[in-house]
Protein backbone atom coordinates (compact mmCIF):
# COMPACT_ATOMS: atom_id res chain seq x y z
CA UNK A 1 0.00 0.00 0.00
CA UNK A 2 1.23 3.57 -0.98
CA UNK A 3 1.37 6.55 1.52
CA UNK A 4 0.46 10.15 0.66
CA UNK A 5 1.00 13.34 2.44
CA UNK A 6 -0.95 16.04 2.25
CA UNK A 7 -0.47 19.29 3.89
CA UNK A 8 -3.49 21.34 5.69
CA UNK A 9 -3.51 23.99 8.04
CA UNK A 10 -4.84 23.48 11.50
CA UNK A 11 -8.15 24.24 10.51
CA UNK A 12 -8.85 22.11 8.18
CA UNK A 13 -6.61 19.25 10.15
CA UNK A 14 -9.54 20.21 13.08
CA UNK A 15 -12.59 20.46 10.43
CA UNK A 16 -11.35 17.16 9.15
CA UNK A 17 -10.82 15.48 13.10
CA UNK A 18 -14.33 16.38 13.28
CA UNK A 19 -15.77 14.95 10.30
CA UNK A 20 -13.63 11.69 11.55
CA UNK A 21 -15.00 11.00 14.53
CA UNK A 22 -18.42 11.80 14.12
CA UNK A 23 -18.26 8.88 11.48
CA UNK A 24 -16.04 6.55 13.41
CA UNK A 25 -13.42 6.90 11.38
CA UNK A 26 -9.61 7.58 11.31
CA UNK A 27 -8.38 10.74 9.89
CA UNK A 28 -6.72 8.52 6.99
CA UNK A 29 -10.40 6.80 6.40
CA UNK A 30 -12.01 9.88 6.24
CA UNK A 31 -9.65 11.81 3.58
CA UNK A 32 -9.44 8.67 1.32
CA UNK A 33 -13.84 8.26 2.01
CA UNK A 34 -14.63 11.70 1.30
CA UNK A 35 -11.65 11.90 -1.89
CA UNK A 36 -13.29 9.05 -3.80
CA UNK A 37 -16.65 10.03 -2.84
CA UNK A 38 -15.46 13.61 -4.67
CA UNK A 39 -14.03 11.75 -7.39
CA UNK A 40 -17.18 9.67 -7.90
CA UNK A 41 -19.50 12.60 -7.84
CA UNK A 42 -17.42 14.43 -10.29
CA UNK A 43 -17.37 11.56 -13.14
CA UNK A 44 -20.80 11.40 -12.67
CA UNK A 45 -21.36 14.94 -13.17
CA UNK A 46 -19.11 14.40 -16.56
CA UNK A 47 -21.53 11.51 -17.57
CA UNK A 48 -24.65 13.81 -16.78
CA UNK A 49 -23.73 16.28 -18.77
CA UNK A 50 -22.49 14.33 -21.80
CA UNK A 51 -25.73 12.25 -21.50
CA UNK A 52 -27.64 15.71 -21.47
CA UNK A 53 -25.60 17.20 -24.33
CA UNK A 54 -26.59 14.35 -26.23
CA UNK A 55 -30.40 14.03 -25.33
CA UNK A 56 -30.19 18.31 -26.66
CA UNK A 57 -28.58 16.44 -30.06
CA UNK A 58 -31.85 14.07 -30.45
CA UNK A 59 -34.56 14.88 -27.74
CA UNK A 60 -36.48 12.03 -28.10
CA UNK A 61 -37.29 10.27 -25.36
CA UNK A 62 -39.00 6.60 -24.57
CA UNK A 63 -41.71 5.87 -21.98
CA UNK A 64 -41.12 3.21 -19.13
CA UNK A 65 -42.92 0.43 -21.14
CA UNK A 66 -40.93 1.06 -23.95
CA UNK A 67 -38.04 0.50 -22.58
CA UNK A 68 -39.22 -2.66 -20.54
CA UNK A 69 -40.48 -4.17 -24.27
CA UNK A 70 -36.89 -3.16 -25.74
CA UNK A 71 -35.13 -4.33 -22.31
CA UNK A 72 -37.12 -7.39 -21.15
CA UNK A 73 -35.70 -8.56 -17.60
């Protein structure tokens, strides 16, 4: 397993203590939960937006039972 620094100030070392232990977690949990959390919510902002940039190229758009006769489970 790799080890990375990163360098706060004291308030956001505090900010972050909080965060930790309201959540049960280590201060090394909660920077590498709440990183990939960021990281996840950010490529699924990219996806949004490409899927909406494409839906403004062809607005059509398919009802419920459409898609369950196209995409039977």
């Amino acid at each position: 397993m790799t080890t990375v620094s990163i360098k706060m100030n004291n308030q956001e070392k505090a900010l972050l203590e909080v965060y930790a232990k309201a959540n049960g977690l280590s201060l090394s949990q909660a920077t590498k939960k709440l990183l990939f959390e960021r990281l996840e919510d950010e490529a699924d902002a990219r996806i949004a937006d490409q899927a909406h940039a494409e839906f403004l190229q062809d607005p059509k758009t398919v009802s419920g039972q459409e898609l369950k006769e196209k995409y039977p489970l």
